[in-house]
Protein backbone atom coordinates (compact mmCIF):
# COMPACT_ATOMS: atom_id res chain seq x y z
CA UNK A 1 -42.90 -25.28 26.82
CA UNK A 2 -39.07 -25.53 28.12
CA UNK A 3 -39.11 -25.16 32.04
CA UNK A 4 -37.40 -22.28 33.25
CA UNK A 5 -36.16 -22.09 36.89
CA UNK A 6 -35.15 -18.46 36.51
CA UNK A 7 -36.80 -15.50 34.86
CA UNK A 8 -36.17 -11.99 35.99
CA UNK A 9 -38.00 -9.41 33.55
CA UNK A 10 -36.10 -5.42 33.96
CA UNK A 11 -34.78 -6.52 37.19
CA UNK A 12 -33.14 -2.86 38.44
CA UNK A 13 -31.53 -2.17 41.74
CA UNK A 14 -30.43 1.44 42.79
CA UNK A 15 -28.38 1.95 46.28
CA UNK A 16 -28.71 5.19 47.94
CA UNK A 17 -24.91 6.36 49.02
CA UNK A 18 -25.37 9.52 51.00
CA UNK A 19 -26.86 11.70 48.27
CA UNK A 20 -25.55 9.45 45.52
CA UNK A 21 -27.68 7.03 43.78
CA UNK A 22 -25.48 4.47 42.13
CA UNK A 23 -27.82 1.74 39.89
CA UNK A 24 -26.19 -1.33 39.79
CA UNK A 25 -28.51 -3.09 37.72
CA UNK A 26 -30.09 -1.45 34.98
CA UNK A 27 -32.73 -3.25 33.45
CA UNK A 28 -31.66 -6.99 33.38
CA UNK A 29 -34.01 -9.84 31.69
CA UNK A 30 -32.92 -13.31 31.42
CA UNK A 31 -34.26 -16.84 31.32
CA UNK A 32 -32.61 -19.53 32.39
CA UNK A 33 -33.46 -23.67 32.27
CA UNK A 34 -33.88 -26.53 34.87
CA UNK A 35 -30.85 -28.09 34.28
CA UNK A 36 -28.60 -25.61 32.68
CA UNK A 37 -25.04 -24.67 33.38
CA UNK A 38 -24.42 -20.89 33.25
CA UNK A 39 -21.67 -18.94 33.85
CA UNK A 40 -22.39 -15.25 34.86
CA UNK A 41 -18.69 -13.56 33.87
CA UNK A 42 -17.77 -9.45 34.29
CA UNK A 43 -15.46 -6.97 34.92
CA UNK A 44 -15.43 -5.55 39.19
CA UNK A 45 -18.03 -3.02 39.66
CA UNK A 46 -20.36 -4.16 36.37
CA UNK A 47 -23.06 -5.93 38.76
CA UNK A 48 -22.71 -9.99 38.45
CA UNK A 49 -22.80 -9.98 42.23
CA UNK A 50 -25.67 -7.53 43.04
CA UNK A 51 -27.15 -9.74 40.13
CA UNK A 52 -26.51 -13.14 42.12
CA UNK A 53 -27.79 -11.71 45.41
CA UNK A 54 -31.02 -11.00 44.21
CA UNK A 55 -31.18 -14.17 41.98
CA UNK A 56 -30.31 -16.03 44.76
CA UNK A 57 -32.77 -13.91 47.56
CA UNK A 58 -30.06 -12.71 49.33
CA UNK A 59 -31.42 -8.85 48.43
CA UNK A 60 -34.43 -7.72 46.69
CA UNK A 61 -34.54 -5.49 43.08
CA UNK A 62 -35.63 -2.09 43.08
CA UNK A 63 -37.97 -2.76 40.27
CA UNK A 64 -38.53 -5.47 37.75
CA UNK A 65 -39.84 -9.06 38.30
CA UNK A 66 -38.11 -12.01 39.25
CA UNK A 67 -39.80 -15.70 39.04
CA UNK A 68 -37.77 -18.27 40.46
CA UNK A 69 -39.16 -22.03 40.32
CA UNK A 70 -42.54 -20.96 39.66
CA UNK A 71 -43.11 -18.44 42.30
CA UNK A 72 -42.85 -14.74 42.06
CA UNK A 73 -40.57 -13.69 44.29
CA UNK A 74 -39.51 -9.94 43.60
CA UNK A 75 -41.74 -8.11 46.33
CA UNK A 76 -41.45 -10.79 49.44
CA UNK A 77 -40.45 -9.95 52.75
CA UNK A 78 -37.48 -10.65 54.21
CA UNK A 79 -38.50 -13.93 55.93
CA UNK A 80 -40.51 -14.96 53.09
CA UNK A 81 -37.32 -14.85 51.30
CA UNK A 82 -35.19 -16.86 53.55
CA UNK A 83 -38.16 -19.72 53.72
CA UNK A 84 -37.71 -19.51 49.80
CA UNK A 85 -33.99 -19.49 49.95
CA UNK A 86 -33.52 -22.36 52.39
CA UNK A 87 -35.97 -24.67 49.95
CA UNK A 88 -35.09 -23.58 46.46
CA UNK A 89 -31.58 -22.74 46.71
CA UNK A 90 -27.76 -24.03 47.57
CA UNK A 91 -24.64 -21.61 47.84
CA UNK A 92 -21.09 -21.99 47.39
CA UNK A 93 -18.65 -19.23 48.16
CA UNK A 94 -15.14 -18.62 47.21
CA UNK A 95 -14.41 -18.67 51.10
CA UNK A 96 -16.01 -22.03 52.45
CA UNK A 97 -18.06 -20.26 55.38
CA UNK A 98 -17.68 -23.21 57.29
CA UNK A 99 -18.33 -23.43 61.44
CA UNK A 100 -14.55 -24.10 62.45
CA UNK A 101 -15.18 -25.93 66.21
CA UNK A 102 -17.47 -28.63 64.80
CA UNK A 103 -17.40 -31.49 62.43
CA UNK A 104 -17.84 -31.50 59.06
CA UNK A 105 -21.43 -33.36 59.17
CA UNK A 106 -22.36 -30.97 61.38
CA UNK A 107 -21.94 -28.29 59.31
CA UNK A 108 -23.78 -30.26 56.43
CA UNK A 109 -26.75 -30.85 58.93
CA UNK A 110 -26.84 -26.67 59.63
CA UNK A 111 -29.29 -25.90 56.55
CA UNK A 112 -31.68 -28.87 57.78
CA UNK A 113 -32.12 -27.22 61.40
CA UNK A 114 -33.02 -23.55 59.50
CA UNK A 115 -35.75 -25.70 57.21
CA UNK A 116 -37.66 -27.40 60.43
CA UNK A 117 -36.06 -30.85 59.27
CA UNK A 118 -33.39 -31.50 61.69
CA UNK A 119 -34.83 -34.99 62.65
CA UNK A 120 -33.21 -36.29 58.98
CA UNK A 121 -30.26 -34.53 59.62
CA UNK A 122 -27.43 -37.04 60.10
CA UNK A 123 -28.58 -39.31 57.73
CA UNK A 124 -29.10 -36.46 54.57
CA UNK A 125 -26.08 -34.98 55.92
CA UNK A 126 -23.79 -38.26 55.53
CA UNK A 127 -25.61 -38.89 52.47
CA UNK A 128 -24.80 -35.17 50.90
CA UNK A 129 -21.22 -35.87 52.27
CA UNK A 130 -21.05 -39.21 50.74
CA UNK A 131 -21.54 -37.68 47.38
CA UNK A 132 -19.13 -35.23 47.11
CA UNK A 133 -16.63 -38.01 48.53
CA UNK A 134 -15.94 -37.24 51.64
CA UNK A 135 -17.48 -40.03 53.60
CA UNK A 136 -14.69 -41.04 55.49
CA UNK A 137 -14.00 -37.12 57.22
CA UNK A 138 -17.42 -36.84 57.99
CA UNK A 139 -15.95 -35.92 61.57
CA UNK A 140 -13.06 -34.04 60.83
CA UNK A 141 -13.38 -30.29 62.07
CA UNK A 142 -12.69 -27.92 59.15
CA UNK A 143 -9.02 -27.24 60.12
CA UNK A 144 -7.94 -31.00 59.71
CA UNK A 145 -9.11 -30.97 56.50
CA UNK A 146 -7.48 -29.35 52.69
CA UNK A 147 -9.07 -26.56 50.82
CA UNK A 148 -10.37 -28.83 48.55
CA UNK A 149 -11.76 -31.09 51.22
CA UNK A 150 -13.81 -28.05 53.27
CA UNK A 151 -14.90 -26.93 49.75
CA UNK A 152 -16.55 -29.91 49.08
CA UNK A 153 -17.78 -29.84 52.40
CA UNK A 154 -19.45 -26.57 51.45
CA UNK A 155 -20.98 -28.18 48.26
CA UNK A 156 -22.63 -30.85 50.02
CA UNK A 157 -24.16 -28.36 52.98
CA UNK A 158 -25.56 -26.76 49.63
CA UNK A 159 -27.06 -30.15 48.64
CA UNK A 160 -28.57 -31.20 51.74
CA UNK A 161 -31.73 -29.60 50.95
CA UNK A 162 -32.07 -30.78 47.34
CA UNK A 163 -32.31 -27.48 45.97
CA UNK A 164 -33.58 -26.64 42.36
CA UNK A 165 -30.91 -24.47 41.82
CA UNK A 166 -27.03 -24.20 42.99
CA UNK A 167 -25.39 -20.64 42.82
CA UNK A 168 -21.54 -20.52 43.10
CA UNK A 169 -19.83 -17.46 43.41
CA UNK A 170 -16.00 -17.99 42.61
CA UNK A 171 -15.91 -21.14 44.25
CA UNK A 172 -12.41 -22.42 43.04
CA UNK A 173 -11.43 -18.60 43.89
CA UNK A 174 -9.21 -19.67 47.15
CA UNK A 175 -7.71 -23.13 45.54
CA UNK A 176 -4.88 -23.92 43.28
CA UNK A 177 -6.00 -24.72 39.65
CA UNK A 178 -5.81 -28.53 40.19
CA UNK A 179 -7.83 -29.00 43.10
CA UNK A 180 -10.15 -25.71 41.61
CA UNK A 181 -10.59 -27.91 38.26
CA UNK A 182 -11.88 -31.24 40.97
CA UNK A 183 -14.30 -28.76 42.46
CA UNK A 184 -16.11 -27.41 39.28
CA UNK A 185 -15.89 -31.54 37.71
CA UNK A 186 -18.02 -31.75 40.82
CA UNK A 187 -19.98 -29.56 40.50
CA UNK A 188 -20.68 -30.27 36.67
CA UNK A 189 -21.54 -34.02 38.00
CA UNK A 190 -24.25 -33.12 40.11
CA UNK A 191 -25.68 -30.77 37.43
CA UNK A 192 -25.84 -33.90 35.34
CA UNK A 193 -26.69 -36.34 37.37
CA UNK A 194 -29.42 -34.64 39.48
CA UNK A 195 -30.75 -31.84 36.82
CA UNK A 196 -29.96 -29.19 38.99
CA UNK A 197 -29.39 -25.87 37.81
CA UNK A 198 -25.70 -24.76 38.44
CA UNK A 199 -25.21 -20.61 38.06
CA UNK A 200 -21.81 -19.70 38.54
CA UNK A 201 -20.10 -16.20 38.89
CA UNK A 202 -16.15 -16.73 37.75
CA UNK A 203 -13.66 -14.35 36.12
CA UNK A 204 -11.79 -17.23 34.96
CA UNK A 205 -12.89 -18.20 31.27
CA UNK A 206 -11.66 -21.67 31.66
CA UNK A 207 -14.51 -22.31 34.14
CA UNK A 208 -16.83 -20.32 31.95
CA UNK A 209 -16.16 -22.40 28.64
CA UNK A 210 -17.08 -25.80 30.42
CA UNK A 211 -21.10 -24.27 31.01
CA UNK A 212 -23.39 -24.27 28.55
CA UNK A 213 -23.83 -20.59 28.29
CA UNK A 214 -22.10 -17.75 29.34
CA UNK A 215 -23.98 -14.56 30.21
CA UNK A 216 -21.75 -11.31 30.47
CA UNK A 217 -22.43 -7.92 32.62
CA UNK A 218 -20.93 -5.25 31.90
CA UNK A 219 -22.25 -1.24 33.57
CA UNK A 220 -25.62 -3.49 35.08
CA UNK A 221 -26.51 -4.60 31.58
CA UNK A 222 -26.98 -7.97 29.65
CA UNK A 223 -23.87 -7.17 27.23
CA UNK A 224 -23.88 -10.51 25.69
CA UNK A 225 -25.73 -14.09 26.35
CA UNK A 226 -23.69 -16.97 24.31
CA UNK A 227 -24.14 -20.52 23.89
């Protein structure tokens, strides 16, 4: 049997706006592999990021279930879904949410103090930093360091914990297409090299043709799933 990280059966979410009730998912079901690449692509509005949020346990669905690594995690609580998200899960944003007044491995070591292991922290932290190649700014504040350079500071915070799965939402969004193109190389390494499963929301096709799979949303639907 193939081992899937991610399957969310129906998943539907409906916010309440006033008297409005606008359903931004509609009845999603997808799989997806340890160790798979996927791009998650579609138009504003059509529900990729409501989508991500709740694959990722940043929000729950209204209905529908949602598996992720083996546990069900659909109807948790809020703090059972931070515990979950802190262990199972790394996020990079298209801006780099970085702490500005402190060093770069300190805002590596951040997610290690939120999962009760800050006695590893400098040394995971360096590590993480080491392997996105950044090991000699490892004290550099984020201003003194490039776009490029406070992304991949951002990638290796997302490491730190060795998560099963790393969810990037437009991360070469606020970089030029060079230094964008070094990020998601990156990113494709570690999906290689460690097996972990790399989900990425992009409205650049470019970015989507290097995955394995592209999954499109279009009105809170599955409109198409291609290899």
């Amino acid at each position: 049997m193939e081992d899937i990280v991610i399957q969310a059966e129906a998943l539907k979410k409906v916010y309440q706006m006033g008297e409005v009730q606008v359903q931004a998912l509609r009845g999603v079901s997808l799989e997806i592999k340890r160790g798979e690449a996927v791009a998650i692509m579609g138009p504003s509005g059509s529900g990729k990021s409501t989508l991500m949020s709740i694959l990722g346990c940043l929000d729950r669905p209204s209905s529908g279930e949602y598996i992720l690594d083996g546990e069900n995690v659909a109807g948790l609580t809020d703090d059972q879904l931070a515990s979950i998200r802190n262990r199972k899960i790394g996020f990079v944003f298209q801006s780099f949410n970085l702490l500005q007044r402190v060093s770069a491995l300190i805002n590596v070591e951040l997610p290690l103090g939120y999962a009760n292991r800050p006695d590893e922290g400098k040394g995971r932290a360096a590590a993480a930093l080491q392997a996105v190649g950044l090991e000699s700014r490892m004290k550099h504040r984020p201003a003194e360091l490039s776009g490029g350079e406070q992304q991949r500071v951002a990638v290796a915070r997302a490491l730190v914990n060795e998560p099963a799965i790393l969810m990037a939402d437009e991360p070469t969004g606020n970089l030029d297409s060079k230094v964008g193109q070094e990020i998601m190389d990156l990113l494709f390494k570690l999906n290689r090299e460690r097996n972990t499963t790399l989900l990425i929301i992009t409205h650049d096709p470019r970015i989507a043709s290097q995955t394995q799979r592209t999954i499109r949303i279009q009105d809170g639907m599955v409109e198409e799933n291609v290899q």
